[in-house]
PDB file of N, CA and C in Angstrom:
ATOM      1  N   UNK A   1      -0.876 -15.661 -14.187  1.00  0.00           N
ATOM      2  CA  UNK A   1      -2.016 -16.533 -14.009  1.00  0.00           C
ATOM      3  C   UNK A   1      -2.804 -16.075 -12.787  1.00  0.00           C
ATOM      4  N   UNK A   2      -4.252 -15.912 -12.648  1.00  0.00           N
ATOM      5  CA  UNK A   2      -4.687 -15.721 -12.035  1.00  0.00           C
ATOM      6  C   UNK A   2      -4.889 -16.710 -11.158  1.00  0.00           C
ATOM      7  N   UNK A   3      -5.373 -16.224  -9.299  1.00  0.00           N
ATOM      8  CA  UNK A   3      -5.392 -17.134  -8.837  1.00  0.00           C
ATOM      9  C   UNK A   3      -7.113 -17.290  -8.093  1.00  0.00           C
ATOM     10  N   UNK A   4      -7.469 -18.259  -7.700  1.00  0.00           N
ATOM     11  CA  UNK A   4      -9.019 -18.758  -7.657  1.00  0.00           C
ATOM     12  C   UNK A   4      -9.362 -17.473  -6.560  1.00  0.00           C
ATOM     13  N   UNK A   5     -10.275 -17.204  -6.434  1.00  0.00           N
ATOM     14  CA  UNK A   5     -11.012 -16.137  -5.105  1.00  0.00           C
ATOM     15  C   UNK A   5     -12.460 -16.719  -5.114  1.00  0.00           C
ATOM     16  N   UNK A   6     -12.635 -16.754  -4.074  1.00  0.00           N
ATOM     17  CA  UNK A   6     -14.089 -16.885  -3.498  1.00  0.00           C
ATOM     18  C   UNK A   6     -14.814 -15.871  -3.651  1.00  0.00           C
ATOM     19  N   UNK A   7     -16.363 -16.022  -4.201  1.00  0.00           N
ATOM     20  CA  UNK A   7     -16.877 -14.870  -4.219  1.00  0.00           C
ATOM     21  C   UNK A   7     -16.998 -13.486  -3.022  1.00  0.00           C
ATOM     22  N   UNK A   8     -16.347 -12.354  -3.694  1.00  0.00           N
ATOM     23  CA  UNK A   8     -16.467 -11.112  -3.411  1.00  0.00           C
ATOM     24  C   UNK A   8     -15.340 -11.171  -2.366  1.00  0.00           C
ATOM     25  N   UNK A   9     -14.658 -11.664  -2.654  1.00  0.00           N
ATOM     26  CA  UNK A   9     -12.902 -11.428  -2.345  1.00  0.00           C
ATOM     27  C   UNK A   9     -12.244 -10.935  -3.212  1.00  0.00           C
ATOM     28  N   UNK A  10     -11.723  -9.423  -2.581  1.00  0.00           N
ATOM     29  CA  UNK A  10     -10.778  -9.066  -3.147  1.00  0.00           C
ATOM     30  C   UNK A  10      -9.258  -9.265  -2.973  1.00  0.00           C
ATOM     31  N   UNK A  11      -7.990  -8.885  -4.421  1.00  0.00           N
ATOM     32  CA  UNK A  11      -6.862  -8.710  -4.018  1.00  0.00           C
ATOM     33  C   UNK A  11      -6.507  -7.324  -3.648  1.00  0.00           C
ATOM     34  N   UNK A  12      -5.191  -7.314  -3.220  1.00  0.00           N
ATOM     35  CA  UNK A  12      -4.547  -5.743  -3.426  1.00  0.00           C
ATOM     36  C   UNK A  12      -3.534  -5.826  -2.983  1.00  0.00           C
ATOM     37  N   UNK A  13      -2.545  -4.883  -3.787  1.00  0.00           N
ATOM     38  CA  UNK A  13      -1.211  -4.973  -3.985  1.00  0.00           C
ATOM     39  C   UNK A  13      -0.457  -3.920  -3.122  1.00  0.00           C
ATOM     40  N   UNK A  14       0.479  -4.700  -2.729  1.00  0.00           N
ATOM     41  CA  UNK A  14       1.044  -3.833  -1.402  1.00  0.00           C
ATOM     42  C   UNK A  14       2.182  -3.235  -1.460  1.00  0.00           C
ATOM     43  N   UNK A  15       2.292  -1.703  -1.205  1.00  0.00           N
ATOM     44  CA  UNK A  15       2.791  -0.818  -1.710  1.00  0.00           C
ATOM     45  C   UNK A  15       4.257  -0.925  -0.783  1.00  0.00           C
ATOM     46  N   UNK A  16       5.722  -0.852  -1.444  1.00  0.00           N
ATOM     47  CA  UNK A  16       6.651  -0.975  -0.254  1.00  0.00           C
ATOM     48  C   UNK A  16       7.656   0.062  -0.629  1.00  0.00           C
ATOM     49  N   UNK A  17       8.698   0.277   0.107  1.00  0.00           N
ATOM     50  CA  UNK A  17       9.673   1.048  -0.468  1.00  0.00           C
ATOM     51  C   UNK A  17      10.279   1.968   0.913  1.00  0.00           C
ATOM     52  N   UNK A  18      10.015   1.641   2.244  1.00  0.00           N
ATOM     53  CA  UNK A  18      10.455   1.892   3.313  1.00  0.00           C
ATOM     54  C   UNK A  18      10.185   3.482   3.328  1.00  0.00           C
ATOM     55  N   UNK A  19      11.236   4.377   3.554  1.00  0.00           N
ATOM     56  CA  UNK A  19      10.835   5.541   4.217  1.00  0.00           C
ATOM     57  C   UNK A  19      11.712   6.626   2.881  1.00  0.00           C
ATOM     58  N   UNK A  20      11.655   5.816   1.803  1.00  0.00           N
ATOM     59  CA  UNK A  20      12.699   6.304   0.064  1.00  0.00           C
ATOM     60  C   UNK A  20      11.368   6.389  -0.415  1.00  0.00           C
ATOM     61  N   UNK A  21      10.692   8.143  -0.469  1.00  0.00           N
ATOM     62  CA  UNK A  21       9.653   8.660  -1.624  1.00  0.00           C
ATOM     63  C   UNK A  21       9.575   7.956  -2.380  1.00  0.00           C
ATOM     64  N   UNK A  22      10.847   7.744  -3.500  1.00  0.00           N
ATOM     65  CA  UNK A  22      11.031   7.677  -4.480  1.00  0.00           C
ATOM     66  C   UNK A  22      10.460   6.176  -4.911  1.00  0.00           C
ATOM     67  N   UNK A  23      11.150   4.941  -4.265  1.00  0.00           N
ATOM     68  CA  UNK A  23      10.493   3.915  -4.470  1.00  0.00           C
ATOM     69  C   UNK A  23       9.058   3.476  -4.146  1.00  0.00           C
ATOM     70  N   UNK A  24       8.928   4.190  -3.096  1.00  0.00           N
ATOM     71  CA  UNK A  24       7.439   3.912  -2.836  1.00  0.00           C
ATOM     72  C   UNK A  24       6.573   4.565  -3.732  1.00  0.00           C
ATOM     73  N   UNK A  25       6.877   6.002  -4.609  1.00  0.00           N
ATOM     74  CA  UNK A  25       5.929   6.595  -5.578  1.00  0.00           C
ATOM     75  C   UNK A  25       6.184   4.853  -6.646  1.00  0.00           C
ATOM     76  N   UNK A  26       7.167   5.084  -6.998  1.00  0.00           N
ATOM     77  CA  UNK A  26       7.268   4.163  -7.960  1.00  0.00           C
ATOM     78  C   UNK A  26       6.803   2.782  -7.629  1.00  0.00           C
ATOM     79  N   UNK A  27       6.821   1.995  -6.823  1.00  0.00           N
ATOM     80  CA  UNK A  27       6.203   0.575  -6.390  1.00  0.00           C
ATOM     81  C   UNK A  27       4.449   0.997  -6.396  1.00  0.00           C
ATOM     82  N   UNK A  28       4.017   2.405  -5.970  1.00  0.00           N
ATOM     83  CA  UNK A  28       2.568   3.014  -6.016  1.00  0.00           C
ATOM     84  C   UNK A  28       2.298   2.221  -7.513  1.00  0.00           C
ATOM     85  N   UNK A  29       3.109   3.268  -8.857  1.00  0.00           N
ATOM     86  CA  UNK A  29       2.590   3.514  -9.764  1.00  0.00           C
ATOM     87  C   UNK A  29       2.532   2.045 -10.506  1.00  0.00           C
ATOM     88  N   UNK A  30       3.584   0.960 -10.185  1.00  0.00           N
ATOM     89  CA  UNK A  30       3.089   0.053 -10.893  1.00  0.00           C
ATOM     90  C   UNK A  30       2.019  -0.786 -10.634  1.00  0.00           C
ATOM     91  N   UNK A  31       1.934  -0.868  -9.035  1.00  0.00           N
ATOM     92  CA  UNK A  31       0.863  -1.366  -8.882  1.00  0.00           C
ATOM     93  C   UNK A  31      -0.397  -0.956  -9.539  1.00  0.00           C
ATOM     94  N   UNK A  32      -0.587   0.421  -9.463  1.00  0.00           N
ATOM     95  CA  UNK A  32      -1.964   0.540  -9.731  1.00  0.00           C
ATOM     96  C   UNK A  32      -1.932   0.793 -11.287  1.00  0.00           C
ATOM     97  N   UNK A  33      -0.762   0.214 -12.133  1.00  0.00           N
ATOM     98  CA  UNK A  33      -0.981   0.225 -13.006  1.00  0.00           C
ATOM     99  C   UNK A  33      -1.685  -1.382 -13.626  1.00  0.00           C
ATOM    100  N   UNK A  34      -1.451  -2.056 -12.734  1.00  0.00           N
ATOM    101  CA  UNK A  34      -2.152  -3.656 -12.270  1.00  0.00           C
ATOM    102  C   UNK A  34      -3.324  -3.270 -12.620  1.00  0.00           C
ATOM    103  N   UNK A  35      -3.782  -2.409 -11.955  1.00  0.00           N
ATOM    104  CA  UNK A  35      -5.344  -2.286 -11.464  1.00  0.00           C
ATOM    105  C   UNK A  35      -5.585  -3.272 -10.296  1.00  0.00           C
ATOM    106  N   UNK A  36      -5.021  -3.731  -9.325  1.00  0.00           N
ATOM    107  CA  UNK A  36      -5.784  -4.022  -8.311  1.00  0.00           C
ATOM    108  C   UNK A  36      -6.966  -3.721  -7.336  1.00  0.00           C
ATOM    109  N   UNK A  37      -7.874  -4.140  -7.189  1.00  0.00           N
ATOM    110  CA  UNK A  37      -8.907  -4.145  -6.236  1.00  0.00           C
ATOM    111  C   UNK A  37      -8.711  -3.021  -5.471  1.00  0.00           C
ATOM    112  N   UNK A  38      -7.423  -3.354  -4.790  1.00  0.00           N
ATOM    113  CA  UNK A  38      -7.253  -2.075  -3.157  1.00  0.00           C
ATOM    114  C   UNK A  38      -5.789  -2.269  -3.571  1.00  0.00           C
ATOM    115  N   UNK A  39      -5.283  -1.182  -2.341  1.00  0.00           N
ATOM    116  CA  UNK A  39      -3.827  -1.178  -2.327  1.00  0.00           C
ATOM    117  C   UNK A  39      -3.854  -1.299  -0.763  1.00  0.00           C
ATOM    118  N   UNK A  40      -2.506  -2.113  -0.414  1.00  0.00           N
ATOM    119  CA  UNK A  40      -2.294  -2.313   0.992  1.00  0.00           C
ATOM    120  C   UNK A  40      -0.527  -0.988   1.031  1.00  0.00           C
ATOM    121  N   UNK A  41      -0.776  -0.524   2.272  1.00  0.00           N
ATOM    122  CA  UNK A  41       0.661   0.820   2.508  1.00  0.00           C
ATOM    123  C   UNK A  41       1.259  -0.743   3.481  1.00  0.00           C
ATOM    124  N   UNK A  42       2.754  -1.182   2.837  1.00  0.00           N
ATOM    125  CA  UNK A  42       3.217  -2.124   3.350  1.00  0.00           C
ATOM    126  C   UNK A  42       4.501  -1.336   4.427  1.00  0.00           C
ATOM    127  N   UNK A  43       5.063  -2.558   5.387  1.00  0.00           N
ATOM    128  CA  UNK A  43       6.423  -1.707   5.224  1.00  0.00           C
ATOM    129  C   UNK A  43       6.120  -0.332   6.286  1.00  0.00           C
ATOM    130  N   UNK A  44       4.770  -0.594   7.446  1.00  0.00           N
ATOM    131  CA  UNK A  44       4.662   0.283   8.267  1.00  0.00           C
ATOM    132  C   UNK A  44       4.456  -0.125   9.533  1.00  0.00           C
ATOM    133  N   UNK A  45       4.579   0.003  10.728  1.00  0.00           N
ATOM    134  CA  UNK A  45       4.592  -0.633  12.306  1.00  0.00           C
ATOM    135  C   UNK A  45       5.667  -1.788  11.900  1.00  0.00           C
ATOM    136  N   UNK A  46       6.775  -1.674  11.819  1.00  0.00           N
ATOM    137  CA  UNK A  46       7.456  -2.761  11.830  1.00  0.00           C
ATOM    138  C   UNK A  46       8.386  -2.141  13.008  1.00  0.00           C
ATOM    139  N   UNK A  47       8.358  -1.536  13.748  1.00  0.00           N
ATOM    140  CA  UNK A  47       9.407  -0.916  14.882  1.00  0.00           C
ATOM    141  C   UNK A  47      10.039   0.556  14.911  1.00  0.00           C
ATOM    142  N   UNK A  48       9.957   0.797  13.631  1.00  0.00           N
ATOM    143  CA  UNK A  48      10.119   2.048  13.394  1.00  0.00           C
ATOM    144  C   UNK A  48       9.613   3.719  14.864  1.00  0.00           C
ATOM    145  N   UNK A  49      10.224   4.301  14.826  1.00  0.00           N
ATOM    146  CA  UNK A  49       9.226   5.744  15.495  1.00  0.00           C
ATOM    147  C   UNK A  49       7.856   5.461  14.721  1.00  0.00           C
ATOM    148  N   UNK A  50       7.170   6.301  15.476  1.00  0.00           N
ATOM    149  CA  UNK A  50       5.749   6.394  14.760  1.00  0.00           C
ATOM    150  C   UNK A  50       5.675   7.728  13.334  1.00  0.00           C
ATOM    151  N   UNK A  51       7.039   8.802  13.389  1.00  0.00           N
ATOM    152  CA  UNK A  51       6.734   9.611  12.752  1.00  0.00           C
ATOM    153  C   UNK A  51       7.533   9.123  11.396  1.00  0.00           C
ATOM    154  N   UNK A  52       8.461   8.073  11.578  1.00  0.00           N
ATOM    155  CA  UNK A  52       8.598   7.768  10.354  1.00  0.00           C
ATOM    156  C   UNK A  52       7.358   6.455   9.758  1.00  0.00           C
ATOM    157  N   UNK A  53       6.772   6.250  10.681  1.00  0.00           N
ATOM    158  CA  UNK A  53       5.762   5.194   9.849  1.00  0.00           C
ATOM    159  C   UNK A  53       4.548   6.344   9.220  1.00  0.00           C
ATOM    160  N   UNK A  54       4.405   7.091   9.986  1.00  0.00           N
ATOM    161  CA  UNK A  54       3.183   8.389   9.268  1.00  0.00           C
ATOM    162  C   UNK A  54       3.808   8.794   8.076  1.00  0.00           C
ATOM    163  N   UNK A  55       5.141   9.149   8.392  1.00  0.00           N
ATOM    164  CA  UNK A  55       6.105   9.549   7.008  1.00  0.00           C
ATOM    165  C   UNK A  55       5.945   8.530   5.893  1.00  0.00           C
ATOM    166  N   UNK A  56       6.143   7.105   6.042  1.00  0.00           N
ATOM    167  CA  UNK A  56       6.178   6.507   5.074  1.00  0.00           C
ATOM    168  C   UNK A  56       4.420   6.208   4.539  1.00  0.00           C
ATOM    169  N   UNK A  57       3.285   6.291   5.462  1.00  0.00           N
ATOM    170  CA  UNK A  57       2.182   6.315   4.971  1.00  0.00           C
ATOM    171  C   UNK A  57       1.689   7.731   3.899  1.00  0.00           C
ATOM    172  N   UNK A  58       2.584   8.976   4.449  1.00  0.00           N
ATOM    173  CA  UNK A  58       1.932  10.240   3.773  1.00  0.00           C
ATOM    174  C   UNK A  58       2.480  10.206   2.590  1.00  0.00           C
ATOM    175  N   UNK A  59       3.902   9.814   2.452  1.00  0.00           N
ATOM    176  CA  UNK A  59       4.715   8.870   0.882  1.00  0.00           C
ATOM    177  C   UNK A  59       3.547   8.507  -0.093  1.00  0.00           C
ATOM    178  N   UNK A  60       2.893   7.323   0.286  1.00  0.00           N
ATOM    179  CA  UNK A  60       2.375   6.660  -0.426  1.00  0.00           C
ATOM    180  C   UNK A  60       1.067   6.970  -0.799  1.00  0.00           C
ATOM    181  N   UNK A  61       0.337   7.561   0.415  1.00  0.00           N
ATOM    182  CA  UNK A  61      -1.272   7.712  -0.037  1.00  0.00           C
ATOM    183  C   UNK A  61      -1.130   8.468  -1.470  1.00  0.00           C
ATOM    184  N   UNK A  62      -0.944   9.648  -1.669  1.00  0.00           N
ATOM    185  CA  UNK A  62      -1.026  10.346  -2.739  1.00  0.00           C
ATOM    186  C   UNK A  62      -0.960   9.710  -4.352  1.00  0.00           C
ATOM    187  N   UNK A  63      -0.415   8.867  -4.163  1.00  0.00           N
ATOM    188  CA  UNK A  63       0.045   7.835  -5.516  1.00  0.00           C
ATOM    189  C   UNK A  63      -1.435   6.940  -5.464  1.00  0.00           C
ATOM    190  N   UNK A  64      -2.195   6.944  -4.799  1.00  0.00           N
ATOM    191  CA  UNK A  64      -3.001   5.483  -4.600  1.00  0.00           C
ATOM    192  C   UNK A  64      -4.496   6.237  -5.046  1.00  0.00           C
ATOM    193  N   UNK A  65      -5.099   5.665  -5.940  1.00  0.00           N
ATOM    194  CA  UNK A  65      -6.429   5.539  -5.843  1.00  0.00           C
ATOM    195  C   UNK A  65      -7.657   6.190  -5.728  1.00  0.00           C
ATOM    196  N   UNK A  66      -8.565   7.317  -5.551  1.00  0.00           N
ATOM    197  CA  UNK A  66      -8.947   7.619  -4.616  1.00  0.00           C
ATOM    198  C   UNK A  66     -10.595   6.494  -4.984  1.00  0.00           C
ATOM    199  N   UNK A  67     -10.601   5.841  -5.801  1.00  0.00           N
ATOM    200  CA  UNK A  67     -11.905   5.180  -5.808  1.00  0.00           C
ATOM    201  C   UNK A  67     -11.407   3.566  -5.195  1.00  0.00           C
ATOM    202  N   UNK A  68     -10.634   3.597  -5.116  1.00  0.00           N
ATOM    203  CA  UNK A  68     -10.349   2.048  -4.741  1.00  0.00           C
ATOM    204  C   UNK A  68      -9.824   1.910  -2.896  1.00  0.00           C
ATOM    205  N   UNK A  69     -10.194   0.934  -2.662  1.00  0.00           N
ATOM    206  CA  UNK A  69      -9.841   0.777  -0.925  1.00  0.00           C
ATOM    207  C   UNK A  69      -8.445   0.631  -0.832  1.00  0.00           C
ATOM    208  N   UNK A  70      -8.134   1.349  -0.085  1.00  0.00           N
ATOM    209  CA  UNK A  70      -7.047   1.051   0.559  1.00  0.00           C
ATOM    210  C   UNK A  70      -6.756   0.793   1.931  1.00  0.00           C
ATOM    211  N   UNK A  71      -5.342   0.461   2.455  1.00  0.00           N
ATOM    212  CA  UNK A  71      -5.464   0.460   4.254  1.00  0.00           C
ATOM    213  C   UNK A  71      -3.738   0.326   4.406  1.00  0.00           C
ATOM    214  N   UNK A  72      -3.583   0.550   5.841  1.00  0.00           N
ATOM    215  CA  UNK A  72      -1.724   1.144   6.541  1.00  0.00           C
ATOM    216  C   UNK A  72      -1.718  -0.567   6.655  1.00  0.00           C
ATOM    217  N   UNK A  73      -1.229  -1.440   6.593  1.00  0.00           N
ATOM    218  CA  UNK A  73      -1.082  -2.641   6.918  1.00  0.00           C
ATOM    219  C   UNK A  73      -0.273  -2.615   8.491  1.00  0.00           C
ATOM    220  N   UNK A  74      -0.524  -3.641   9.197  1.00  0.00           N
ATOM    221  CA  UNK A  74       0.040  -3.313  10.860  1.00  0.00           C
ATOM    222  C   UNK A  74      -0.631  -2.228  11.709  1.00  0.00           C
ATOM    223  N   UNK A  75      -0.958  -1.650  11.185  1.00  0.00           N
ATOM    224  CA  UNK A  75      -1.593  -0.284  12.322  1.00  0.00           C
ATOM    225  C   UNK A  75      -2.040  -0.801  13.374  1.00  0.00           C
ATOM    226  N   UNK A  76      -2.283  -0.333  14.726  1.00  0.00           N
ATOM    227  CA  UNK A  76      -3.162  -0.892  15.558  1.00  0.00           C
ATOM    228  C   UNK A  76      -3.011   0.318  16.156  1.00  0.00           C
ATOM    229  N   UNK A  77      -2.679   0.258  17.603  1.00  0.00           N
ATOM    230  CA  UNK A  77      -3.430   1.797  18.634  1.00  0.00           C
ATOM    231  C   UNK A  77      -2.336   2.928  17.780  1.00  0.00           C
TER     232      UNK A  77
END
């Protein structure tokens, strides 16, 4: 069931699967088999080093989109 959005709000489905290729290709592919709006890279700045959060972002981009928005969820400096 869909749920109400205000005009020109989007969803997007957030990609998880920690620092395992494998699930994160696969959590990629169903999502965007959704078709969501955007995809959110979940499951990154949670405490981790920084080279495994780049690791788990370079995982995922490739699976995602290239016409649809995406973004690293948590990122900051």
């Amino acid at each position: 069931r869909e749920q109400p959005r205000a005009a020109g709000q989007h969803v997007f489905g957030i990609v998880q699967g920690g620092g395992d290729a494998k699930l994160r290709e696969k959590c990629a592919r169903e999502l965007v088999a959704m078709d969501f709006d955007g995809y959110a890279i979940g499951g990154v700045s949670v405490g981790e080093p920084e080279p495994e959060m780049m690791r788990a972002v370079e995982l995922t981009e490739p699976h995602l989109p290239e016409h649809k928005a995406r973004y690293a969820m948590g990122l900051g400096t």
